[in-house]
PDB file of N, CA and C in Angstrom:
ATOM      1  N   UNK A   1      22.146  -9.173   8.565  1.00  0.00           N
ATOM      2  CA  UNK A   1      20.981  -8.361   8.853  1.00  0.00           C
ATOM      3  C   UNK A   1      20.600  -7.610   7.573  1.00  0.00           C
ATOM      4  N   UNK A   2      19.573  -7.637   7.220  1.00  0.00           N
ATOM      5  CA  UNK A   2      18.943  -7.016   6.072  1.00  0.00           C
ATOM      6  C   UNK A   2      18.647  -5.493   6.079  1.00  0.00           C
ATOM      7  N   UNK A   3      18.829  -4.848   5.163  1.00  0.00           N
ATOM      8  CA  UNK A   3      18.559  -2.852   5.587  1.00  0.00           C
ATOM      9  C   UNK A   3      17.984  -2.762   5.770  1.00  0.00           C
ATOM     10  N   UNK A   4      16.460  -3.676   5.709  1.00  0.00           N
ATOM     11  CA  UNK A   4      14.706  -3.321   5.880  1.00  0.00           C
ATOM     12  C   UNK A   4      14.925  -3.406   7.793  1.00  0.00           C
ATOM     13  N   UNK A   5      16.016  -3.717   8.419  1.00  0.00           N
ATOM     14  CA  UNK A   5      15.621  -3.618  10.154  1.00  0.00           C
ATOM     15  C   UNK A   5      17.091  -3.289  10.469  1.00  0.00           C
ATOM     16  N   UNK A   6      17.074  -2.887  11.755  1.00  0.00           N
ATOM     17  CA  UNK A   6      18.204  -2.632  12.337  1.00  0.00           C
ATOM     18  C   UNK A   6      17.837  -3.358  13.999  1.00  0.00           C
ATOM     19  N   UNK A   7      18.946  -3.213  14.708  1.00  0.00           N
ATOM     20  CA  UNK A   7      18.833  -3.763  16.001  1.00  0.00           C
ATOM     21  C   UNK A   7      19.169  -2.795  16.885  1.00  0.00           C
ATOM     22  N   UNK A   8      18.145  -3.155  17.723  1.00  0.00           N
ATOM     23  CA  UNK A   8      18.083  -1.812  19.206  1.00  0.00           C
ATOM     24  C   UNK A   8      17.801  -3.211  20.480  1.00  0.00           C
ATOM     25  N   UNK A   9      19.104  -3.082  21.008  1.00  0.00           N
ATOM     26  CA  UNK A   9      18.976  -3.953  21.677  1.00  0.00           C
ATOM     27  C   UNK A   9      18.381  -5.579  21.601  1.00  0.00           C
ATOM     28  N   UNK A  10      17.466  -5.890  22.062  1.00  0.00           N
ATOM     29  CA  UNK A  10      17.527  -7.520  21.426  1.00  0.00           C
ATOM     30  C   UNK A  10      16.134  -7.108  20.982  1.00  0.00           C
ATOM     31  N   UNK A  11      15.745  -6.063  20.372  1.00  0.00           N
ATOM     32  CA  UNK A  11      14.293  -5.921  19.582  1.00  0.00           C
ATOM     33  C   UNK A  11      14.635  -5.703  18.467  1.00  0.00           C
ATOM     34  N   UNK A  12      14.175  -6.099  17.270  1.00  0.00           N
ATOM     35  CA  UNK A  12      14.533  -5.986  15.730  1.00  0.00           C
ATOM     36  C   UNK A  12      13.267  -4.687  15.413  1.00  0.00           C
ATOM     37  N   UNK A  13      13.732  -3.598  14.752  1.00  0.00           N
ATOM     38  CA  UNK A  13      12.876  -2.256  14.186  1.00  0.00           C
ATOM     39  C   UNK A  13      13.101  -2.476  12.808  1.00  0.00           C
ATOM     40  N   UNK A  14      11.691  -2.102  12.280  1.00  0.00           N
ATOM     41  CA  UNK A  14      11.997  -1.914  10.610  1.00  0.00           C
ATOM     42  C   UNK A  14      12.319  -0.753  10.243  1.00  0.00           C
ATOM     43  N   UNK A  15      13.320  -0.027   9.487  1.00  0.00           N
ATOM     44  CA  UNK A  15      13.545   0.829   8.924  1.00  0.00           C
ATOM     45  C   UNK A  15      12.774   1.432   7.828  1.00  0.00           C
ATOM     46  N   UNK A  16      12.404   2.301   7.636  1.00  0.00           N
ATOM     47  CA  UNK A  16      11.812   3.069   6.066  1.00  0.00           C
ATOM     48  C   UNK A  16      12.943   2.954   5.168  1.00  0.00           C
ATOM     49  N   UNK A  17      11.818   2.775   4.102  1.00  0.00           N
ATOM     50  CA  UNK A  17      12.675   3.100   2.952  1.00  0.00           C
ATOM     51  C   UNK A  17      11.955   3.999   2.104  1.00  0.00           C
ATOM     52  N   UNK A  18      12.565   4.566   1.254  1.00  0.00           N
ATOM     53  CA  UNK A  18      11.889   5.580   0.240  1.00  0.00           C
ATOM     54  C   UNK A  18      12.117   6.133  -1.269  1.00  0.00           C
ATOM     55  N   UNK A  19      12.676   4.963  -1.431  1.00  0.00           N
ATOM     56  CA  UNK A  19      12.905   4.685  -3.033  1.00  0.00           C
ATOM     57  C   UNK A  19      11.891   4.308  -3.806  1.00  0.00           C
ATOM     58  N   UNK A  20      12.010   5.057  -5.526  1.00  0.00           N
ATOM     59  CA  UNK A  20      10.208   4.843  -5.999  1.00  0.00           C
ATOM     60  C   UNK A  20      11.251   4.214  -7.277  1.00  0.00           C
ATOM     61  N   UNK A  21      10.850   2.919  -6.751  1.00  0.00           N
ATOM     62  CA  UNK A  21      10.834   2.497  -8.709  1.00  0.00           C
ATOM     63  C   UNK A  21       9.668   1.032  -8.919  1.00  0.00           C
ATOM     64  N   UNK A  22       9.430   1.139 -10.326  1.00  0.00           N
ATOM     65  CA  UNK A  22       8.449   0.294 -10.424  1.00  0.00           C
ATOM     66  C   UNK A  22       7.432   0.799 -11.086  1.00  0.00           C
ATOM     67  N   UNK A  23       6.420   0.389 -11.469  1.00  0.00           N
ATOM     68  CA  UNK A  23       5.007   0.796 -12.283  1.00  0.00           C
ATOM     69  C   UNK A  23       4.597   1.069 -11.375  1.00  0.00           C
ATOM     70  N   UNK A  24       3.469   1.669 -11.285  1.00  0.00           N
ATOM     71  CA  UNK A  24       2.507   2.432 -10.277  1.00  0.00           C
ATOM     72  C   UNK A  24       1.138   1.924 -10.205  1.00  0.00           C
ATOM     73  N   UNK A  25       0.919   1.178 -11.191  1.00  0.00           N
ATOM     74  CA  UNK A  25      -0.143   0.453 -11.127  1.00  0.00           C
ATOM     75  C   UNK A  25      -0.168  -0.533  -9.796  1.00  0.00           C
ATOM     76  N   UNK A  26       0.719  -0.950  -9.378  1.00  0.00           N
ATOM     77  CA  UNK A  26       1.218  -1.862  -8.514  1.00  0.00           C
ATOM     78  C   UNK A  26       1.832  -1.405  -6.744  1.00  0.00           C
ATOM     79  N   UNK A  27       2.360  -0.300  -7.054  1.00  0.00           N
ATOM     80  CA  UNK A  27       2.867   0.857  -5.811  1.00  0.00           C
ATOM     81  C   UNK A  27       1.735   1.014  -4.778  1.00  0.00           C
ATOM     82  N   UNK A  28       1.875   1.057  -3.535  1.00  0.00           N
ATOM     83  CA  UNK A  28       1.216   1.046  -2.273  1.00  0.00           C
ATOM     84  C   UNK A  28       1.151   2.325  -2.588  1.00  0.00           C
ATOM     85  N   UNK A  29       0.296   2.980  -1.360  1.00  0.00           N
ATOM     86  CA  UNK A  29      -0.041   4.257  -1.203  1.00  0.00           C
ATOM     87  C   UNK A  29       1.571   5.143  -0.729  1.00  0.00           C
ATOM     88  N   UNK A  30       1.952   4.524   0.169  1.00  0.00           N
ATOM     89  CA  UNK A  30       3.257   4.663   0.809  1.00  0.00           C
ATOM     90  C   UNK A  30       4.144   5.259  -0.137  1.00  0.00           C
ATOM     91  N   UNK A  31       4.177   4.240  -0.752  1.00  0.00           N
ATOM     92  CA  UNK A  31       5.225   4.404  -2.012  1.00  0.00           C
ATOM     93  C   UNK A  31       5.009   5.844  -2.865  1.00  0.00           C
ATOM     94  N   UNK A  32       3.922   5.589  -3.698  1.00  0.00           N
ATOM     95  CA  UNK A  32       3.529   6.927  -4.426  1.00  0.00           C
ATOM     96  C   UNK A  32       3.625   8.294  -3.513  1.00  0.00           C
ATOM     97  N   UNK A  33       3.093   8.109  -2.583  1.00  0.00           N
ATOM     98  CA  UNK A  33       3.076   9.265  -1.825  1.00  0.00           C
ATOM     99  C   UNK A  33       4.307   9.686  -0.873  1.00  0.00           C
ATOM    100  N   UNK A  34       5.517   8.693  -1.329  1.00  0.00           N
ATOM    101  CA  UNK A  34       7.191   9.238  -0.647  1.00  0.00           C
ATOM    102  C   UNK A  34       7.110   9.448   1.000  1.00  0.00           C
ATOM    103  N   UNK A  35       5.941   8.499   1.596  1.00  0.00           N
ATOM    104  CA  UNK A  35       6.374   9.154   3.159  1.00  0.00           C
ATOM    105  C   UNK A  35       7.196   8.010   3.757  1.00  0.00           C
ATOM    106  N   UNK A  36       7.643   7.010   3.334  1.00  0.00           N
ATOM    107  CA  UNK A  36       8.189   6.222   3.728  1.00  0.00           C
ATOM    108  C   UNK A  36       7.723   4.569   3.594  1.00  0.00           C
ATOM    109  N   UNK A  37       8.025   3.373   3.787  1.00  0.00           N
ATOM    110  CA  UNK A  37       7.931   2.249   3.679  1.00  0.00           C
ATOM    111  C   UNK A  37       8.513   1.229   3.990  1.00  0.00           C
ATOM    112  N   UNK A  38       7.573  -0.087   4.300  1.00  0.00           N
ATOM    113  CA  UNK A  38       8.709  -0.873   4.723  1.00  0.00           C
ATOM    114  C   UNK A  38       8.473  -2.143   3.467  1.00  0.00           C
ATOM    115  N   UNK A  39       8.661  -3.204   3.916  1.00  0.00           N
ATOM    116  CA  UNK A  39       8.821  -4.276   3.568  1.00  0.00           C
ATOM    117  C   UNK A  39       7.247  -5.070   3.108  1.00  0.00           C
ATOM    118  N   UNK A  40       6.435  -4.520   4.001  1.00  0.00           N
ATOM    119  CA  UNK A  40       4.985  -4.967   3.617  1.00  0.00           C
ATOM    120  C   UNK A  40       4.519  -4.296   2.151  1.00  0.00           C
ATOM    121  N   UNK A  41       4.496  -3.369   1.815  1.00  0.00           N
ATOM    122  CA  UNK A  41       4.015  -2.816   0.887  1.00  0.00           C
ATOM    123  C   UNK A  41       3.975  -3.634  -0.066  1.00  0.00           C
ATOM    124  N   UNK A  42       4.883  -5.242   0.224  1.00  0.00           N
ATOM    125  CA  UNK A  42       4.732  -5.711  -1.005  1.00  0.00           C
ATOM    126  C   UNK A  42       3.622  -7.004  -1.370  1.00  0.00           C
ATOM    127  N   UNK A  43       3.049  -6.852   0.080  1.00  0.00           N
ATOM    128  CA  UNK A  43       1.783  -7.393   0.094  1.00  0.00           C
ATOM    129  C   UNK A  43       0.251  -6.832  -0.618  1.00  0.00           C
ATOM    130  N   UNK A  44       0.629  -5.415  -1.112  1.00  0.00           N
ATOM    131  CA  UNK A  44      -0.032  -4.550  -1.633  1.00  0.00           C
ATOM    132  C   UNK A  44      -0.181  -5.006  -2.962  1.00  0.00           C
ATOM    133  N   UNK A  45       1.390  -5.363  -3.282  1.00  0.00           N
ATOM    134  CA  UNK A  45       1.585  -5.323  -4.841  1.00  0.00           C
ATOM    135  C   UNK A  45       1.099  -6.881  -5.158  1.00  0.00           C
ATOM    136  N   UNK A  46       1.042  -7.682  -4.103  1.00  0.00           N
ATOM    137  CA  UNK A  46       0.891  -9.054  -4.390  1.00  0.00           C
ATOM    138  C   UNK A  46      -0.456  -9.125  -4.485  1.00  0.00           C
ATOM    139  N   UNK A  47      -1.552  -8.609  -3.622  1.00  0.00           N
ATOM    140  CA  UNK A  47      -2.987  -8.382  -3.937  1.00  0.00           C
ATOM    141  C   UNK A  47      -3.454  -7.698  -5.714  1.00  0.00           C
ATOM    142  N   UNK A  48      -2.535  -6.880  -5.816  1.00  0.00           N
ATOM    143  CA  UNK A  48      -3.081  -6.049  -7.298  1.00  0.00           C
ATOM    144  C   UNK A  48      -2.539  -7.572  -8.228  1.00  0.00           C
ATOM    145  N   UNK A  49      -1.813  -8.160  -8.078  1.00  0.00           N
ATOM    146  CA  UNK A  49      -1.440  -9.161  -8.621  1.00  0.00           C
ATOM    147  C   UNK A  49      -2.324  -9.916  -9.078  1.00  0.00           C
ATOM    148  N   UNK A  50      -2.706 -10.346  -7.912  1.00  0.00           N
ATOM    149  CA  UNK A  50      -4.199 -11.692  -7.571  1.00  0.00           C
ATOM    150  C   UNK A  50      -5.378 -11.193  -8.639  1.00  0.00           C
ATOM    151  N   UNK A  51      -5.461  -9.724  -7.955  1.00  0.00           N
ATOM    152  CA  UNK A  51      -6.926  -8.973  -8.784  1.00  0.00           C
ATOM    153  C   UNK A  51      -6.926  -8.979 -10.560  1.00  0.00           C
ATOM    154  N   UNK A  52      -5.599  -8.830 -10.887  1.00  0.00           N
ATOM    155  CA  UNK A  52      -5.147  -9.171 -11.951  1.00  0.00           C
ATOM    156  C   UNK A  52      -5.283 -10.490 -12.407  1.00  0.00           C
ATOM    157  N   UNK A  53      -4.830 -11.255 -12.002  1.00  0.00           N
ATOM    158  CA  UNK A  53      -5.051 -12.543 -12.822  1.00  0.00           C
ATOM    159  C   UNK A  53      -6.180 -12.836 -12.830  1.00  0.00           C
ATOM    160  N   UNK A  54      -7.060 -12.781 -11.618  1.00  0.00           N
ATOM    161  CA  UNK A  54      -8.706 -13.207 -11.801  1.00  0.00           C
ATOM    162  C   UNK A  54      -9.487 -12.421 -12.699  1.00  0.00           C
ATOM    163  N   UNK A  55      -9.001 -10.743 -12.992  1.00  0.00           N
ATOM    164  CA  UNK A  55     -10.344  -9.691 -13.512  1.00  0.00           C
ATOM    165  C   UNK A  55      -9.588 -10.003 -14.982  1.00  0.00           C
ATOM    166  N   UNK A  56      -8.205 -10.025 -15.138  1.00  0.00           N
ATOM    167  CA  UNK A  56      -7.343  -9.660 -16.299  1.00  0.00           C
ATOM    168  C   UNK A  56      -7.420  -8.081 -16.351  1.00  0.00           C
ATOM    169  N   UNK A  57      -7.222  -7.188 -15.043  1.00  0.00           N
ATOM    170  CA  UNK A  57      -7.312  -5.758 -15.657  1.00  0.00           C
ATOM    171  C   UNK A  57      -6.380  -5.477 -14.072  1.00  0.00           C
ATOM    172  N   UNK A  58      -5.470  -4.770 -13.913  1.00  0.00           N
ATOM    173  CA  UNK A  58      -5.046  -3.856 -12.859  1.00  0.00           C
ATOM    174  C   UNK A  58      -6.220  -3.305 -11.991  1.00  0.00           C
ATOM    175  N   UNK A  59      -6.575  -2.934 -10.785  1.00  0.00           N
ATOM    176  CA  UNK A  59      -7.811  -2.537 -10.115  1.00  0.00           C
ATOM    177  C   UNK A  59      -7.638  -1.049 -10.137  1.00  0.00           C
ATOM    178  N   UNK A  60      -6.634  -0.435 -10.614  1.00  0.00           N
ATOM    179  CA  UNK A  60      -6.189   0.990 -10.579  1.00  0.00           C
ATOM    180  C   UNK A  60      -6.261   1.680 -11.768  1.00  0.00           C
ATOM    181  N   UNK A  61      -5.835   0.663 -12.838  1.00  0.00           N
ATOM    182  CA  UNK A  61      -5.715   0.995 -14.551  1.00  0.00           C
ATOM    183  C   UNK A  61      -5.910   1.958 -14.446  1.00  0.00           C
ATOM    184  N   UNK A  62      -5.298   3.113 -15.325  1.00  0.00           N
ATOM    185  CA  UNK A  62      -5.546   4.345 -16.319  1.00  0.00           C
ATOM    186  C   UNK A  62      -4.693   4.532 -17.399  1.00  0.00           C
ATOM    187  N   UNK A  63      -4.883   6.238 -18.265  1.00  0.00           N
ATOM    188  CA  UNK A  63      -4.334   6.405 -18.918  1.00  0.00           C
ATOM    189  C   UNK A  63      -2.762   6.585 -18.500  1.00  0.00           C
ATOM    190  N   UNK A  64      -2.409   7.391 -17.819  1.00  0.00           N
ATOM    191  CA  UNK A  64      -1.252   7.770 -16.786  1.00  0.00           C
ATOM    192  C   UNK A  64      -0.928   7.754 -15.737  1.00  0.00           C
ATOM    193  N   UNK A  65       0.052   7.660 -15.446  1.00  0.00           N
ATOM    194  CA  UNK A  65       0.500   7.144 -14.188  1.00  0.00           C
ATOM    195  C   UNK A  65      -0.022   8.188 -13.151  1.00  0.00           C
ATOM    196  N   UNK A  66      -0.271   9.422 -13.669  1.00  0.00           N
ATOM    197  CA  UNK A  66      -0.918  10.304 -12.641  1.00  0.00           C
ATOM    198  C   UNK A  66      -2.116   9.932 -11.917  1.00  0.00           C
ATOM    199  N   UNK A  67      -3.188   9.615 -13.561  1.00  0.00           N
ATOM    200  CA  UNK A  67      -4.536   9.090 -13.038  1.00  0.00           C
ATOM    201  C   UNK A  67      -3.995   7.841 -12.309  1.00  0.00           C
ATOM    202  N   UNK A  68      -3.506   7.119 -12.678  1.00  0.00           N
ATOM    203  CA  UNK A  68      -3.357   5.760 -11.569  1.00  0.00           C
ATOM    204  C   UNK A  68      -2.819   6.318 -10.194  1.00  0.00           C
ATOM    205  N   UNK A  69      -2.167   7.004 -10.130  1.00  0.00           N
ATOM    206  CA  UNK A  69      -1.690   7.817  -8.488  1.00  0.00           C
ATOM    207  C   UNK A  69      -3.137   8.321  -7.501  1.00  0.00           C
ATOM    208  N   UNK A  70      -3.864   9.057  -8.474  1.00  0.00           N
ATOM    209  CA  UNK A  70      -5.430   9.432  -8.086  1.00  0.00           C
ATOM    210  C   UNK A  70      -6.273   8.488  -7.971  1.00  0.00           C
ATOM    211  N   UNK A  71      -6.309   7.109  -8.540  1.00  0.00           N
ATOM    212  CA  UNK A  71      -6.921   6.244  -8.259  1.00  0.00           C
ATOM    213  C   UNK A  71      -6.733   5.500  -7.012  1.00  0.00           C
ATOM    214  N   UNK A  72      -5.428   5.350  -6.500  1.00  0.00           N
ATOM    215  CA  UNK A  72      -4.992   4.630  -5.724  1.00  0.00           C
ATOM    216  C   UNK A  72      -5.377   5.435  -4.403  1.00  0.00           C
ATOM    217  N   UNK A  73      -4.673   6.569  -4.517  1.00  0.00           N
ATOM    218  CA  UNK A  73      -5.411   7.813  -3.370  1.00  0.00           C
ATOM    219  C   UNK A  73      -6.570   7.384  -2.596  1.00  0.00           C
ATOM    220  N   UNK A  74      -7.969   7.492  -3.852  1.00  0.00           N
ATOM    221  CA  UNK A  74      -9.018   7.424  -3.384  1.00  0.00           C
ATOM    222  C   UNK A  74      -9.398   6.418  -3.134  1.00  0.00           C
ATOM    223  N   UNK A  75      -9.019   5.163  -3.140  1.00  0.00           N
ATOM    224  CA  UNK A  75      -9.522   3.866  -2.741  1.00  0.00           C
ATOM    225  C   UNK A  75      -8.676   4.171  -1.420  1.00  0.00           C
ATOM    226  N   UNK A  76      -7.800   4.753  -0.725  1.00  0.00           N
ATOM    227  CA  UNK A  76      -7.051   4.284   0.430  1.00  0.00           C
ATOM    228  C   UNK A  76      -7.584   5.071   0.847  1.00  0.00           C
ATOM    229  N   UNK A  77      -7.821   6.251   0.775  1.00  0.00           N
ATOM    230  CA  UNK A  77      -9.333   7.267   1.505  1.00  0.00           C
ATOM    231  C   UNK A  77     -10.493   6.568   1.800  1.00  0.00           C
ATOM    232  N   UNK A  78     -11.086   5.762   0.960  1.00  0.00           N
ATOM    233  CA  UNK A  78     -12.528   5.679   0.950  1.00  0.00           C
ATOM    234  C   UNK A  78     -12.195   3.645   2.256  1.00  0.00           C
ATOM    235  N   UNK A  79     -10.957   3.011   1.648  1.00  0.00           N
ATOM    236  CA  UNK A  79     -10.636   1.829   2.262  1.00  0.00           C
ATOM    237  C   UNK A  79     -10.516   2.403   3.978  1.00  0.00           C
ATOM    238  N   UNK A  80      -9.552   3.500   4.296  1.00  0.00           N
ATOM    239  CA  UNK A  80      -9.623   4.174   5.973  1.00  0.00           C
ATOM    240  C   UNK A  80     -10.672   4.674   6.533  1.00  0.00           C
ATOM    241  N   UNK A  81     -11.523   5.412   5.560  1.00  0.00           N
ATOM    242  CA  UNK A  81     -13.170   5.345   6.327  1.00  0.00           C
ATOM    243  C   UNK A  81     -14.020   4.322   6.496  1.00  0.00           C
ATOM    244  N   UNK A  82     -14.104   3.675   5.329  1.00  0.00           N
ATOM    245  CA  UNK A  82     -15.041   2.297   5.755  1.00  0.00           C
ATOM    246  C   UNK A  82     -14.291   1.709   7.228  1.00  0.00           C
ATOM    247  N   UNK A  83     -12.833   1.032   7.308  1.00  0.00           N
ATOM    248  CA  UNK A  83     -12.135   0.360   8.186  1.00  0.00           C
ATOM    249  C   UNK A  83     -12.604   0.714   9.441  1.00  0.00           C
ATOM    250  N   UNK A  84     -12.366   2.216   9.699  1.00  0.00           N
ATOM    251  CA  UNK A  84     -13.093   3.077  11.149  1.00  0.00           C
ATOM    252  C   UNK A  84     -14.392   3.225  11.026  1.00  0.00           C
ATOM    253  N   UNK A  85     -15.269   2.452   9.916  1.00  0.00           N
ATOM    254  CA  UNK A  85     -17.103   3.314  10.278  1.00  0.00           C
ATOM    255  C   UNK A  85     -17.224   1.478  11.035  1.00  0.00           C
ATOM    256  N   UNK A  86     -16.680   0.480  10.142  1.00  0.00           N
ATOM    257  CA  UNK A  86     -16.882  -0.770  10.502  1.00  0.00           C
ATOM    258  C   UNK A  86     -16.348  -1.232  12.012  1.00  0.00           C
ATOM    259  N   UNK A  87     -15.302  -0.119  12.437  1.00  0.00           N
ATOM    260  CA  UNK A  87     -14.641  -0.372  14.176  1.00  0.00           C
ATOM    261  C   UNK A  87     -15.392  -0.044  14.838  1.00  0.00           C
ATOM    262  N   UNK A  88     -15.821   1.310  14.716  1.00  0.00           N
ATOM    263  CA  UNK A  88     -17.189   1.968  15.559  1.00  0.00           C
ATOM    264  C   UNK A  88     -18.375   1.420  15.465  1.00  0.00           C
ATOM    265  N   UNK A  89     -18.886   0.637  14.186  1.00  0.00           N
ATOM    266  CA  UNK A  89     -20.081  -0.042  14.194  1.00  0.00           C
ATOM    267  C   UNK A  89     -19.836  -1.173  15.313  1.00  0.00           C
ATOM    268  N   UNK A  90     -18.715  -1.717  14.920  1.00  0.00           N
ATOM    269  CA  UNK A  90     -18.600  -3.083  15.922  1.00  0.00           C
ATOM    270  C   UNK A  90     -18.668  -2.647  17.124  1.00  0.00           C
ATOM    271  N   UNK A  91     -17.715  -1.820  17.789  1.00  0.00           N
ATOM    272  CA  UNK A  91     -18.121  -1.302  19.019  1.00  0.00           C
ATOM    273  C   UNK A  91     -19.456  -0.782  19.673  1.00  0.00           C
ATOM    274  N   UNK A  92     -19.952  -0.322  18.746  1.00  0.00           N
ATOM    275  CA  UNK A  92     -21.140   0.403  19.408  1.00  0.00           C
ATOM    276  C   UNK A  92     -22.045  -0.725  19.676  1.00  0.00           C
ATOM    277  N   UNK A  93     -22.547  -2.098  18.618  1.00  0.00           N
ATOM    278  CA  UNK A  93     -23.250  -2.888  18.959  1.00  0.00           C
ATOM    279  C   UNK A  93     -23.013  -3.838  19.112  1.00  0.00           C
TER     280      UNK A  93
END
């Protein structure tokens, strides 16, 4: 059994994790922001990947890892409002 799950009866749970290592250019929101994580996040890092090889630039780039922390922020702000204006649009019509 892998540390990313544990077993509760015959249902498999993912566990958090909350270890930060790595560039940040690449780090989920999760990650940077220490509230916990699982195993997906690294679907995050595999997208900045993609965006990378096609643009040749990180989608986050900055000078410091700070500004790249603030960058990432606000795209996952601005990515959770669109997500809910586009649920409610669908619903409503």
């Amino acid at each position: 059994m892998s540390p990313q799950t544990q077993q509760d009866g015959s249902k498999r749970r993912r566990r958090k994790v909350y270890s930060v290592v790595g560039s940040p250019d690449y780090m989920a929101v999760e990650i940077l922001t220490q509230t916990g994580y699982t195993n997906l996040v690294d679907f995050w890092s595999l997208g900045v990947m993609l965006y990378e090889f096609v643009f040749g630039f990180t989608p986050f780039g900055a000078e410091t890892p700070e500004e790249v922390f603030q960058n990432v922020q606000c795209v996952s702000i601005l990515s959770t409002f669109y997500f809910y204006f586009f649920l409610i649009t669908t619903i409503i019509y």
